[in-house]
C-alpha atoms as a PDB file:
ATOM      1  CA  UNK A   1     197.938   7.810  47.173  1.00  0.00           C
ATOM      2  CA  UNK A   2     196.276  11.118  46.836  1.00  0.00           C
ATOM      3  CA  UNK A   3     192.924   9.626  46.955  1.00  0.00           C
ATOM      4  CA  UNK A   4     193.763   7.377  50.178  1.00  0.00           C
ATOM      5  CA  UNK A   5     194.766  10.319  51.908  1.00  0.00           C
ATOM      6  CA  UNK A   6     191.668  12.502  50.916  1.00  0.00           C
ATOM      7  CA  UNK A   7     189.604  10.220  52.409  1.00  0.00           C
ATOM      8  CA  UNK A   8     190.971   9.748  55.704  1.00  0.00           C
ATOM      9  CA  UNK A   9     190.885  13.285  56.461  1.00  0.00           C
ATOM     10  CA  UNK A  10     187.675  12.969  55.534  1.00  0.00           C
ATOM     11  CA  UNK A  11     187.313  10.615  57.781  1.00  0.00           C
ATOM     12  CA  UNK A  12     188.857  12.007  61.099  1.00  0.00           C
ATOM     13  CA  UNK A  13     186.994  15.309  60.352  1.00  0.00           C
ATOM     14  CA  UNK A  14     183.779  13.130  60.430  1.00  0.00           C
ATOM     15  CA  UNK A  15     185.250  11.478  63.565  1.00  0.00           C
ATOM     16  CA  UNK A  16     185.927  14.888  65.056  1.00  0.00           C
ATOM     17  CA  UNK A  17     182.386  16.102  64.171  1.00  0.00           C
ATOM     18  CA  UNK A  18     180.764  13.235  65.454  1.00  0.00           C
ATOM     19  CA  UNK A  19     183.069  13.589  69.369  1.00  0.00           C
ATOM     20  CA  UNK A  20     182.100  17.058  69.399  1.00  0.00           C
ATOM     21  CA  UNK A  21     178.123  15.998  68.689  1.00  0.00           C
ATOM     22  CA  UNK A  22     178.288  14.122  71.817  1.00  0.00           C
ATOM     23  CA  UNK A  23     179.883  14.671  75.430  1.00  0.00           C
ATOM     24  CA  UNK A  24     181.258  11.731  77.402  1.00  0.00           C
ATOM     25  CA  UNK A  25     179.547  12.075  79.945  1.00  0.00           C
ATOM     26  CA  UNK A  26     175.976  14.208  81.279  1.00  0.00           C
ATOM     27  CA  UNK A  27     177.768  16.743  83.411  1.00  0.00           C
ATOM     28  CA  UNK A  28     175.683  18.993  86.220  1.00  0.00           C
ATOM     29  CA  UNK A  29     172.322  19.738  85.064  1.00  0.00           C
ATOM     30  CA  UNK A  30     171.669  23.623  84.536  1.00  0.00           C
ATOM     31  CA  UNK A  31     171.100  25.849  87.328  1.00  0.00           C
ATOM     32  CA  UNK A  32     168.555  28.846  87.686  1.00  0.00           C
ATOM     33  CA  UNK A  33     170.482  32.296  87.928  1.00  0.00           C
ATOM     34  CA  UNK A  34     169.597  35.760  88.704  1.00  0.00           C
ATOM     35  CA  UNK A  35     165.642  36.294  88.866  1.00  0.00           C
ATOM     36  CA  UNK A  36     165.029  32.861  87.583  1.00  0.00           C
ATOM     37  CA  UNK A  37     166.153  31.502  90.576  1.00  0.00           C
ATOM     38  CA  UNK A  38     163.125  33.221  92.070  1.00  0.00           C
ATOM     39  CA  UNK A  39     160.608  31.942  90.011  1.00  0.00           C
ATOM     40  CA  UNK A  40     157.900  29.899  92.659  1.00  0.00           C
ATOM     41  CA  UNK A  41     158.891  26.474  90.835  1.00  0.00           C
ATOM     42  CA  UNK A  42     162.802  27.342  91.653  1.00  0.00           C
ATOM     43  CA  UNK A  43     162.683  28.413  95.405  1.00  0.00           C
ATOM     44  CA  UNK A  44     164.144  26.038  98.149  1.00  0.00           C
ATOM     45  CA  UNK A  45     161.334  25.510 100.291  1.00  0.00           C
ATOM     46  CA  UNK A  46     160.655  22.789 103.506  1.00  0.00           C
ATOM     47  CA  UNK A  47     157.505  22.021 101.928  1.00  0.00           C
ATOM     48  CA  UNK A  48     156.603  22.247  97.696  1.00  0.00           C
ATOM     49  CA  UNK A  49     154.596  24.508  96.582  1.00  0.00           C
ATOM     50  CA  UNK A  50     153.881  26.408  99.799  1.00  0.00           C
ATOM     51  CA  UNK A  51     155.501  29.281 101.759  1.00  0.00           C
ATOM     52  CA  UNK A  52     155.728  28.447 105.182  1.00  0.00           C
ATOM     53  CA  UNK A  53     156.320  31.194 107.691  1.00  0.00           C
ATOM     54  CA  UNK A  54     157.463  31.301 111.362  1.00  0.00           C
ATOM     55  CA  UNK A  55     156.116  33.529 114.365  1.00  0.00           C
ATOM     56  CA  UNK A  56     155.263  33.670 117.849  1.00  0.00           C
ATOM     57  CA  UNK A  57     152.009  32.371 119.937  1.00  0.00           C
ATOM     58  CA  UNK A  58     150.324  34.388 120.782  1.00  0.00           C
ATOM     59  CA  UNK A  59     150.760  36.443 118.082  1.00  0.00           C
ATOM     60  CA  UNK A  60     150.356  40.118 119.466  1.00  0.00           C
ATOM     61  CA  UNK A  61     148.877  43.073 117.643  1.00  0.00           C
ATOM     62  CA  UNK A  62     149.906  45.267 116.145  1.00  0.00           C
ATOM     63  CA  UNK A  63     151.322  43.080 114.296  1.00  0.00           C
ATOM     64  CA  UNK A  64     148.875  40.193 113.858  1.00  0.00           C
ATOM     65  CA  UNK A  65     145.231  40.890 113.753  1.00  0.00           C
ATOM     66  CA  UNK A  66     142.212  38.904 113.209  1.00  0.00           C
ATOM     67  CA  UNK A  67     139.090  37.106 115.450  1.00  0.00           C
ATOM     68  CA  UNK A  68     141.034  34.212 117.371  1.00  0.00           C
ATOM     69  CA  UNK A  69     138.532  31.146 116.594  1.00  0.00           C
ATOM     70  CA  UNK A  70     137.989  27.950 118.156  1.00  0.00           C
ATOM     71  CA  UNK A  71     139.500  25.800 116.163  1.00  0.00           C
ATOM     72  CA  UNK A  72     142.777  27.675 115.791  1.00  0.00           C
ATOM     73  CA  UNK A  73     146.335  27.247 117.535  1.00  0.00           C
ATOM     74  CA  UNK A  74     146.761  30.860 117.527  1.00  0.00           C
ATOM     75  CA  UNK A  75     145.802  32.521 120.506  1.00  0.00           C
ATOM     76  CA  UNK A  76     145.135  36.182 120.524  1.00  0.00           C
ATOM     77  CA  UNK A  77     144.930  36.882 117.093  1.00  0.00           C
ATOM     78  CA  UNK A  78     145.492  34.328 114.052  1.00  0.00           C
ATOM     79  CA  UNK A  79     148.224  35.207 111.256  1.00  0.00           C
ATOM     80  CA  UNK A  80     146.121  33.446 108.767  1.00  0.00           C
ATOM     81  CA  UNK A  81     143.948  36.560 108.697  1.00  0.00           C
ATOM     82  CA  UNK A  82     146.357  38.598 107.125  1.00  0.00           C
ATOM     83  CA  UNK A  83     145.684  42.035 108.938  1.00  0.00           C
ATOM     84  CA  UNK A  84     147.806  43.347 110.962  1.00  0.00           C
ATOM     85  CA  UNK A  85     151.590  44.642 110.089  1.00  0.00           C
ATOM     86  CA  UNK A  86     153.684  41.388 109.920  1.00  0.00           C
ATOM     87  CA  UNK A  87     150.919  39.706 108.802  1.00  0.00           C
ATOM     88  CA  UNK A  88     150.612  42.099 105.883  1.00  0.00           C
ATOM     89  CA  UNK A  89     153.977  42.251 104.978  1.00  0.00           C
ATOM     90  CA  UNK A  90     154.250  38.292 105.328  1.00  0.00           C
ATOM     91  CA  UNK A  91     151.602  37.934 102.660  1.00  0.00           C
ATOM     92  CA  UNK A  92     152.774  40.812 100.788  1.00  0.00           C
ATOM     93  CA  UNK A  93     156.272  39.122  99.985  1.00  0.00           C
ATOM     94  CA  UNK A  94     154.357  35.719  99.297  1.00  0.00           C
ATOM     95  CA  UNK A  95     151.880  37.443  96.607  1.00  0.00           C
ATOM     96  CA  UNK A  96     155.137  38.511  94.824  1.00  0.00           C
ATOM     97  CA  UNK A  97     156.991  35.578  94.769  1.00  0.00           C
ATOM     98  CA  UNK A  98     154.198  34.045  93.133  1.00  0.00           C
ATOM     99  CA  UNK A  99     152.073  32.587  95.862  1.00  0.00           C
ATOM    100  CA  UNK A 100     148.283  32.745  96.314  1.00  0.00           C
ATOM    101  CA  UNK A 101     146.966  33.189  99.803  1.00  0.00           C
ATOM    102  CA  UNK A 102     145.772  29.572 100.330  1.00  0.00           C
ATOM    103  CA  UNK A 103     149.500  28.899  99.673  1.00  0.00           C
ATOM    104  CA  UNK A 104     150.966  30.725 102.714  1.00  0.00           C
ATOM    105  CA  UNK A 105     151.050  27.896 105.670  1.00  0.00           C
ATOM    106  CA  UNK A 106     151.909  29.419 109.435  1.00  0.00           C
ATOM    107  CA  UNK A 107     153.803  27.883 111.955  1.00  0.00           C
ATOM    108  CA  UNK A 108     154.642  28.796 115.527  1.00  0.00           C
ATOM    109  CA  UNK A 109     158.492  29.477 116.409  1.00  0.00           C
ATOM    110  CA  UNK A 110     159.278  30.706 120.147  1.00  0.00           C
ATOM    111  CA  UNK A 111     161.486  33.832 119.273  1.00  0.00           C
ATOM    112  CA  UNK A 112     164.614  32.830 120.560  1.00  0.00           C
ATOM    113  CA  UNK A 113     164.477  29.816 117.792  1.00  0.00           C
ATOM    114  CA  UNK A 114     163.960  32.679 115.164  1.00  0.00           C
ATOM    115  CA  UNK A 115     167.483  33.319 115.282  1.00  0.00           C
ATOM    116  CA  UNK A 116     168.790  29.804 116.429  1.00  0.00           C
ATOM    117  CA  UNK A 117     171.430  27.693 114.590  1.00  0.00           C
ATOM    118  CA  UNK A 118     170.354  24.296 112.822  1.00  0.00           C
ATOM    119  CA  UNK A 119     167.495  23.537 110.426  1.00  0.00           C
ATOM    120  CA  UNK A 120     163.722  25.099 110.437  1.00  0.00           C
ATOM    121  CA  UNK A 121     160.555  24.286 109.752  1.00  0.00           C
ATOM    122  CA  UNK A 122     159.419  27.072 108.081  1.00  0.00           C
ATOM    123  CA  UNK A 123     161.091  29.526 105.359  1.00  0.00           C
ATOM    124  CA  UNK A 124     161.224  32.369 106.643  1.00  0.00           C
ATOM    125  CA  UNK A 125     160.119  34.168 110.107  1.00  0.00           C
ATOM    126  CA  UNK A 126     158.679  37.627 111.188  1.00  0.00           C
ATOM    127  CA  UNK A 127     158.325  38.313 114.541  1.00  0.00           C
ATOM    128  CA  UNK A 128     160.212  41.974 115.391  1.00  0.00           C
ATOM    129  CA  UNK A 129     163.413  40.378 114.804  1.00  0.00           C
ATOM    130  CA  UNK A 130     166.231  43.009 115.201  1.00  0.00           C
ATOM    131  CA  UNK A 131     169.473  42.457 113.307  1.00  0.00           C
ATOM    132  CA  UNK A 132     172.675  42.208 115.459  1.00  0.00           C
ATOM    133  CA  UNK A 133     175.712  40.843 114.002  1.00  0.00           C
ATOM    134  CA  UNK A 134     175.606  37.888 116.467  1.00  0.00           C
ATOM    135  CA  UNK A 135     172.176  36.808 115.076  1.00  0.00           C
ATOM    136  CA  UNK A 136     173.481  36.726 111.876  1.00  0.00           C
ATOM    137  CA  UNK A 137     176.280  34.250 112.193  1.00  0.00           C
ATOM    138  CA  UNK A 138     173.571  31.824 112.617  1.00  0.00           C
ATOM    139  CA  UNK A 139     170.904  32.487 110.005  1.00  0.00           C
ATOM    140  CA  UNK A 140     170.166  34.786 107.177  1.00  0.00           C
ATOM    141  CA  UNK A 141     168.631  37.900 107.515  1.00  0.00           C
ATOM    142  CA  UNK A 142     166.754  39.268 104.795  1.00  0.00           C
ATOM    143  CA  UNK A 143     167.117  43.514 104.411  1.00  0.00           C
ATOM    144  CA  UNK A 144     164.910  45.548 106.877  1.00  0.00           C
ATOM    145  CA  UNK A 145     161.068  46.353 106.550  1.00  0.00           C
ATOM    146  CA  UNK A 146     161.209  48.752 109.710  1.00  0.00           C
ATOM    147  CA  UNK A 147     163.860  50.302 111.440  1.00  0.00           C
ATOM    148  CA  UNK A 148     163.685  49.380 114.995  1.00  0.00           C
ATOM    149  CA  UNK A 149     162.965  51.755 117.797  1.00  0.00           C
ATOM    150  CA  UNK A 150     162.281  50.882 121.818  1.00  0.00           C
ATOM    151  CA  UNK A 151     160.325  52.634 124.394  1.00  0.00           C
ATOM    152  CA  UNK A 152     159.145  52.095 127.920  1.00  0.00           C
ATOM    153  CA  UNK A 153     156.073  51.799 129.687  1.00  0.00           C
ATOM    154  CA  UNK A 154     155.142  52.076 133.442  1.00  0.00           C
ATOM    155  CA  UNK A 155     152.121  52.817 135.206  1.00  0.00           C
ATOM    156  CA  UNK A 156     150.613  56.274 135.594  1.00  0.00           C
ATOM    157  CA  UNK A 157     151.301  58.262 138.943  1.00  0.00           C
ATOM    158  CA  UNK A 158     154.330  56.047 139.653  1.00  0.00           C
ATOM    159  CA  UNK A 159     157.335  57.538 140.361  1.00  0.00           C
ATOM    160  CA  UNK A 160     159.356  55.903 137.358  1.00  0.00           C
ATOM    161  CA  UNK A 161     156.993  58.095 134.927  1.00  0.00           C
ATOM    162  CA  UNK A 162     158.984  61.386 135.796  1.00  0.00           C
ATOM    163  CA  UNK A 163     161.737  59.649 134.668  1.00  0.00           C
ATOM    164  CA  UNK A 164     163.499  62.063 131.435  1.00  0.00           C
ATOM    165  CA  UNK A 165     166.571  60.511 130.895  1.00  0.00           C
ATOM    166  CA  UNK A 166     168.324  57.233 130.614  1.00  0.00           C
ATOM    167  CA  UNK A 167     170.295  57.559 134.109  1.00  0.00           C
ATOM    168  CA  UNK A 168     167.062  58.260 136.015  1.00  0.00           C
ATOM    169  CA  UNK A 169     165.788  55.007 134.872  1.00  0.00           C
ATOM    170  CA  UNK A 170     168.523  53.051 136.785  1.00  0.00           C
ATOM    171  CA  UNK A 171     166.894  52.657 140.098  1.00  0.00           C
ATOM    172  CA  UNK A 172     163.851  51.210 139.322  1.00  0.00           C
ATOM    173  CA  UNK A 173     163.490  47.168 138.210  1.00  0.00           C
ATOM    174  CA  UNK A 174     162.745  46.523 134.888  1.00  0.00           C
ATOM    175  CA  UNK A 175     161.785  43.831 133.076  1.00  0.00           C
ATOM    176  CA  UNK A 176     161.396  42.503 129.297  1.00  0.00           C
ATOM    177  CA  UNK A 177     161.096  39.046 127.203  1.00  0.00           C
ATOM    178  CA  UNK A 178     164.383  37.790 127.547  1.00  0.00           C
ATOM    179  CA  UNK A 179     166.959  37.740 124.568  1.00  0.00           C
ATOM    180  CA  UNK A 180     165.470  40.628 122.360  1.00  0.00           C
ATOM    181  CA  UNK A 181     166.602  43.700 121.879  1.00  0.00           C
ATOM    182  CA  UNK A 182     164.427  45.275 124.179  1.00  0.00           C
ATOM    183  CA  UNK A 183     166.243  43.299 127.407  1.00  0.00           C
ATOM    184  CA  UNK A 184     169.510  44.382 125.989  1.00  0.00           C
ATOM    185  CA  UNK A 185     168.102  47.708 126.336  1.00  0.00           C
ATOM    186  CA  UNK A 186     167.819  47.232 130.023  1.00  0.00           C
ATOM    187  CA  UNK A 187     171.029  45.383 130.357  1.00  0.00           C
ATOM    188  CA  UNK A 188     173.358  47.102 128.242  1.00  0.00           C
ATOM    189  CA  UNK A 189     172.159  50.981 127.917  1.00  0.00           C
ATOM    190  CA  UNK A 190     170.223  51.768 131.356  1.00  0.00           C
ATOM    191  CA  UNK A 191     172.340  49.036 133.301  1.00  0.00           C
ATOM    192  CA  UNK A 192     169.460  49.714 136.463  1.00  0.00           C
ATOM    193  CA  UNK A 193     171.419  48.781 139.903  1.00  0.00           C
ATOM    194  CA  UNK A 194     168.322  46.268 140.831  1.00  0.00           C
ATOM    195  CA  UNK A 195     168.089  43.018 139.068  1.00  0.00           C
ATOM    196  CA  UNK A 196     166.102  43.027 135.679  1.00  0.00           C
ATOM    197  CA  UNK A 197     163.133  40.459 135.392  1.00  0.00           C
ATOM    198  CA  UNK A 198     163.558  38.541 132.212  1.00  0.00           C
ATOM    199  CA  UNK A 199     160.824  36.744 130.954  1.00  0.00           C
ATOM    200  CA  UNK A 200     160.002  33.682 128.693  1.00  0.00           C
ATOM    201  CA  UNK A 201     157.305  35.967 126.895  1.00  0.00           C
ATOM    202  CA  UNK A 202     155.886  39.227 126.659  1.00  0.00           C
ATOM    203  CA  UNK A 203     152.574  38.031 128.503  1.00  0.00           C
ATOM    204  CA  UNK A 204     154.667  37.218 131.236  1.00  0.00           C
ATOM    205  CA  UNK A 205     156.249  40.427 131.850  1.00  0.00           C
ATOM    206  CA  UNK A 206     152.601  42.142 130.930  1.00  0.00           C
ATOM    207  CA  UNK A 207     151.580  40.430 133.922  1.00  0.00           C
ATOM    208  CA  UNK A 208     154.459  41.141 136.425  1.00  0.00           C
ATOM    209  CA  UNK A 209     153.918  45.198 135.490  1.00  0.00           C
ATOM    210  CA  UNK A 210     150.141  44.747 135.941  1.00  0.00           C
ATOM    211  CA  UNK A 211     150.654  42.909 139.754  1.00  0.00           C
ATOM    212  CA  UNK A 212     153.303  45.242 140.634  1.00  0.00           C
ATOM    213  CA  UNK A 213     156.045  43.413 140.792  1.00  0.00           C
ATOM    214  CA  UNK A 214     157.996  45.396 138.207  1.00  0.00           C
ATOM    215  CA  UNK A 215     158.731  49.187 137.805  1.00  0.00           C
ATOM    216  CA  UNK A 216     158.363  49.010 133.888  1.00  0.00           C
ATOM    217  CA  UNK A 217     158.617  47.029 130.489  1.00  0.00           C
ATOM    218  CA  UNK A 218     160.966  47.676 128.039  1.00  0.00           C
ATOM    219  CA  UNK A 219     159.371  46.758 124.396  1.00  0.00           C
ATOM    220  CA  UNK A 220     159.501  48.043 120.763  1.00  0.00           C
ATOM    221  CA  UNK A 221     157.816  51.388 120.437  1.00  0.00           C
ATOM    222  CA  UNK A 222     154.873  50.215 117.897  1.00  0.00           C
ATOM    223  CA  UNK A 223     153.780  47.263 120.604  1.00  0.00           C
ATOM    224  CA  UNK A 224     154.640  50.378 124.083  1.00  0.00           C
ATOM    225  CA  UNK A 225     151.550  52.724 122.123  1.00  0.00           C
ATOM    226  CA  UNK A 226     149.357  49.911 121.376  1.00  0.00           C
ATOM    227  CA  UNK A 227     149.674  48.255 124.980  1.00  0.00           C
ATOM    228  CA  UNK A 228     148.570  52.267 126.229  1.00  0.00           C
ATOM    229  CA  UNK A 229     145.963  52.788 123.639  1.00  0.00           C
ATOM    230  CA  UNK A 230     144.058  49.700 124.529  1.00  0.00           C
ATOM    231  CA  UNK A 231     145.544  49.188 128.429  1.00  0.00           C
ATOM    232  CA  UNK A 232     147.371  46.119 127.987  1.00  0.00           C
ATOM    233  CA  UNK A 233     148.777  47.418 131.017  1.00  0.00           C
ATOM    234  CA  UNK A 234     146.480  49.062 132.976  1.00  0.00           C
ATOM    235  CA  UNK A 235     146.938  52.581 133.745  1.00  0.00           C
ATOM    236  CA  UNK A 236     149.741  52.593 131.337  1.00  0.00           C
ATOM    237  CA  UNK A 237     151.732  55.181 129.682  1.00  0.00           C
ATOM    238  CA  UNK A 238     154.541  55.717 127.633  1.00  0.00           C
ATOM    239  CA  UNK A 239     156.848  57.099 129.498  1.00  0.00           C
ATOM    240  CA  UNK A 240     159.971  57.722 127.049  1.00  0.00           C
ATOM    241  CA  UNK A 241     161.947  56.707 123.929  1.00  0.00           C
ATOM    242  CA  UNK A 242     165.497  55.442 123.798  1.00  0.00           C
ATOM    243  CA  UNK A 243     167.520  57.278 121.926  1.00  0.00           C
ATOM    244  CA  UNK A 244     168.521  55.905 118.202  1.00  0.00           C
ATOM    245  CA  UNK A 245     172.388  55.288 119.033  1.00  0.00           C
ATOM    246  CA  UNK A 246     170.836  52.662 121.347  1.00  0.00           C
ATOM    247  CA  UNK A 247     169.016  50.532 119.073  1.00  0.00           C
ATOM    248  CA  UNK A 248     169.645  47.860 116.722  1.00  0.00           C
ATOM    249  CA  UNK A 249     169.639  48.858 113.086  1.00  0.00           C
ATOM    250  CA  UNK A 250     166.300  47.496 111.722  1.00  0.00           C
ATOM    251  CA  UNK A 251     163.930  44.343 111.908  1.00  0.00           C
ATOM    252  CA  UNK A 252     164.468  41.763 109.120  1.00  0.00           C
ATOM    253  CA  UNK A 253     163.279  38.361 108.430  1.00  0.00           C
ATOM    254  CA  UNK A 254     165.274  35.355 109.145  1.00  0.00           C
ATOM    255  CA  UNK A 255     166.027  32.514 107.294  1.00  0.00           C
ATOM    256  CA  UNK A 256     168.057  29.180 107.376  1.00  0.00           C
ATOM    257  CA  UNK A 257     171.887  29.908 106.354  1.00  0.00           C
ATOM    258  CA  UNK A 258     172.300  29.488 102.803  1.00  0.00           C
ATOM    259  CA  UNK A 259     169.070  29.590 101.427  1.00  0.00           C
ATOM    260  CA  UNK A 260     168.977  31.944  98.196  1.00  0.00           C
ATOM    261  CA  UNK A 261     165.613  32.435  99.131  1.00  0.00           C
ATOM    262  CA  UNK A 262     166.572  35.067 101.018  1.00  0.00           C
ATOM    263  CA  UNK A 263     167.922  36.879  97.384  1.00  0.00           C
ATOM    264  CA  UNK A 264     164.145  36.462  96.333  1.00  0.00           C
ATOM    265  CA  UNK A 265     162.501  37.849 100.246  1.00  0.00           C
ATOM    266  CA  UNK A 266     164.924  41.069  99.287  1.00  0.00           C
ATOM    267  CA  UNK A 267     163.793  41.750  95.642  1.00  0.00           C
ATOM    268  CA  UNK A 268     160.084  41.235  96.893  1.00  0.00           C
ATOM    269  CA  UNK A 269     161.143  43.925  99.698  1.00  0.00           C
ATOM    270  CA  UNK A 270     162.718  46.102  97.136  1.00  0.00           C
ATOM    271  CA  UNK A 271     159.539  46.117  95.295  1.00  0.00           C
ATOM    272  CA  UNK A 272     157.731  47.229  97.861  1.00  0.00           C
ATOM    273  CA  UNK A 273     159.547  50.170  98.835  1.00  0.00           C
ATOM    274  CA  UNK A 274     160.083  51.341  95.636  1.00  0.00           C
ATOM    275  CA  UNK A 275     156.487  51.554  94.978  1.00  0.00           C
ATOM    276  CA  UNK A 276     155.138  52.630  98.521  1.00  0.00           C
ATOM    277  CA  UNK A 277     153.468  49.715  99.357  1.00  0.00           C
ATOM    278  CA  UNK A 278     155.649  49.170 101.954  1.00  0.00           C
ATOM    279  CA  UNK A 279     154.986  52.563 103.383  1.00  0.00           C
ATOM    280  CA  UNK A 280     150.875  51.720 103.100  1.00  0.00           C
ATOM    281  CA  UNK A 281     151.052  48.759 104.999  1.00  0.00           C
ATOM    282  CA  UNK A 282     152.880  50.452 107.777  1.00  0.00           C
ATOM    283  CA  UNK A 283     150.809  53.204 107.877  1.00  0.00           C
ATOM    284  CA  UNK A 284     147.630  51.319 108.018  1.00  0.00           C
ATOM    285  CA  UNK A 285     149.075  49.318 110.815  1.00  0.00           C
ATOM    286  CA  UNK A 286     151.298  51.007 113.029  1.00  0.00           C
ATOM    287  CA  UNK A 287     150.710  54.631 112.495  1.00  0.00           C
ATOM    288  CA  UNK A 288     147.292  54.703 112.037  1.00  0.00           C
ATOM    289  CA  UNK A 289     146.243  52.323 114.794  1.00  0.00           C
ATOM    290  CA  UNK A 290     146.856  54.646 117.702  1.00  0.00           C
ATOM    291  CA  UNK A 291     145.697  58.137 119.470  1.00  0.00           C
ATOM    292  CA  UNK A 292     149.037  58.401 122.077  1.00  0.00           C
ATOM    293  CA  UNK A 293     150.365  61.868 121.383  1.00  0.00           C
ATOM    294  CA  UNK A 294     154.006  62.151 121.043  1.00  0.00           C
ATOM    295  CA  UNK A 295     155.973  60.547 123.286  1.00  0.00           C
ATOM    296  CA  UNK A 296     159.756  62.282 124.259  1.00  0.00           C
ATOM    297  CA  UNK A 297     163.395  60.688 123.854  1.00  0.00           C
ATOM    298  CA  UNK A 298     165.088  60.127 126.599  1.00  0.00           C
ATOM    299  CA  UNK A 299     168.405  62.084 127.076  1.00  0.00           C
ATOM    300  CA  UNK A 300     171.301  60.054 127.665  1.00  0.00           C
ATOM    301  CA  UNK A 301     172.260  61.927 130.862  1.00  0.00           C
END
């Protein structure tokens, strides 16, 4: 009897061994956490083994640089080139998540569909992109890599350029690219008493300041110096700054709800300010790419 029941419990243990060799069924496979997740083979991407990025046509400097050609899309300048300050940062965050040049594919994206609901065709987009909380209940944004800042430009020896504060401002017409930050500027800080000109792009409201049919343009101070330093719009200057309490809180990439890519965008960002590259590439392109002296704030009253 002893013997009989030896070897059945030698027997279920070998059972139990066995059951606990083998599950009964495959379960999930393994996910990538943390910074595996971010390694190139792991990132959610609309097309393998490429980083494809989003941004407007024309692509304006100082922010994209580089000889238009021929046989490109782009006009003005072509991102491909990789000079200019988006550009740079663009390729920047590519190199460190693991992508060569020849692996960064551009597409164009009007701006208003930077910031759109509903799926993309590329992974992320750069194009001056302010965060507002609005924005951001319809796509990710990844953490800022320049703190926003609006000015306004108007044509020398017109009466708008004695303007010193925000209140003088509101009996001219203005105009800027409609929904960005720099027509909510006109809309919702100087609130002119004349009708503000919004525009589908930011040729179109280059134009209506160069035929007169605006007092001034409202843009992003980095693009207000560069359209004086080169006369974009001719005669221009820069008449004023808007304060800081009146802008958004910084520019940040966008990208499709839900995509932990945006995890790996932010640790390539953190990167970069930690070790000043960040800092190079926007001295090299924003600071260093203009002679306008300083230009004043405008006081709120």
């Amino acid at each position: 009897m002893l013997m009989r029941r030896t070897t059945l419990i030698v027997l279920l243990a070998a059972l139990a061994a066995a059951a606990c060799g083998k599950s009964a069924s495959p379960g999930p496979a393994p996910t990538s956490t943390g910074m595996d997740a971010c390694a190139k083979q792991n990132l959610q991407l609309v097309n393998a083994g490429k980083i494809t990025v989003g941004t407007s046509n024309p692509a304006y400097p100082p922010y994209f640089e580089g000889a238009h050609t021929d046989d490109s899309p782009w006009k003005k300048n072509d991102p491909y080139a990789g000079k200019g300050f988006e550009s740079a940062v663009a390729y920047e965050v590519a190199k460190r998540l693991g992508f060569e040049k020849s692996e960064v594919a551009w597409v164009e994206s009007p701006f208003n569909q930077s910031y759109a609901p509903g799926p993309k065709n590329w992974d992320f987009n750069i194009q001056q992109i302010a965060y507002n909380a609005k924005r951001a209940q319809h796509v990710e944004f990844s953490d800022g890599y320049y703190d926003e800042s609006e000015a306004l430009v108007a044509k020398k020896g017109t009466p708008i350029t004695q303007a010193t504060s925000i209140s003088d401002l509101k009996p001219y017409r203005l105009a800027s690219e409609t929904g960005t930050t720099s027509y909510d500027i006109i809309t919702n800080v100087i609130k002119p008493t004349k009708e503000p000109g919004a525009y589908n792009s930011l040729a179109d409201a280059v134009a209506a300041i160069n035929a007169g049919a605006v007092d001034g343009i409202v843009v992003d101070y980095p693009t207000a110096l560069y359209m004086v330093e080169v006369q974009q719009v001719k005669g221009g200057v820069a008449v004023g700054q808007f304060p800081a309490t009146a802008q958004s809180e910084h520019w940040g990439m966008t990208l499709v709800t839900g995509n932990p890519l945006v995890t790996c965008v932010n640790h390539a960002l953190a990167a970069m300010k930690s070790d000043g590259t960040l800092q190079d590439i926007t001295t090299e392109w924003l600071s260093k790419k203009t002679s306008i002296g300083a230009v004043p704030v405008f006081s709120q009253s």
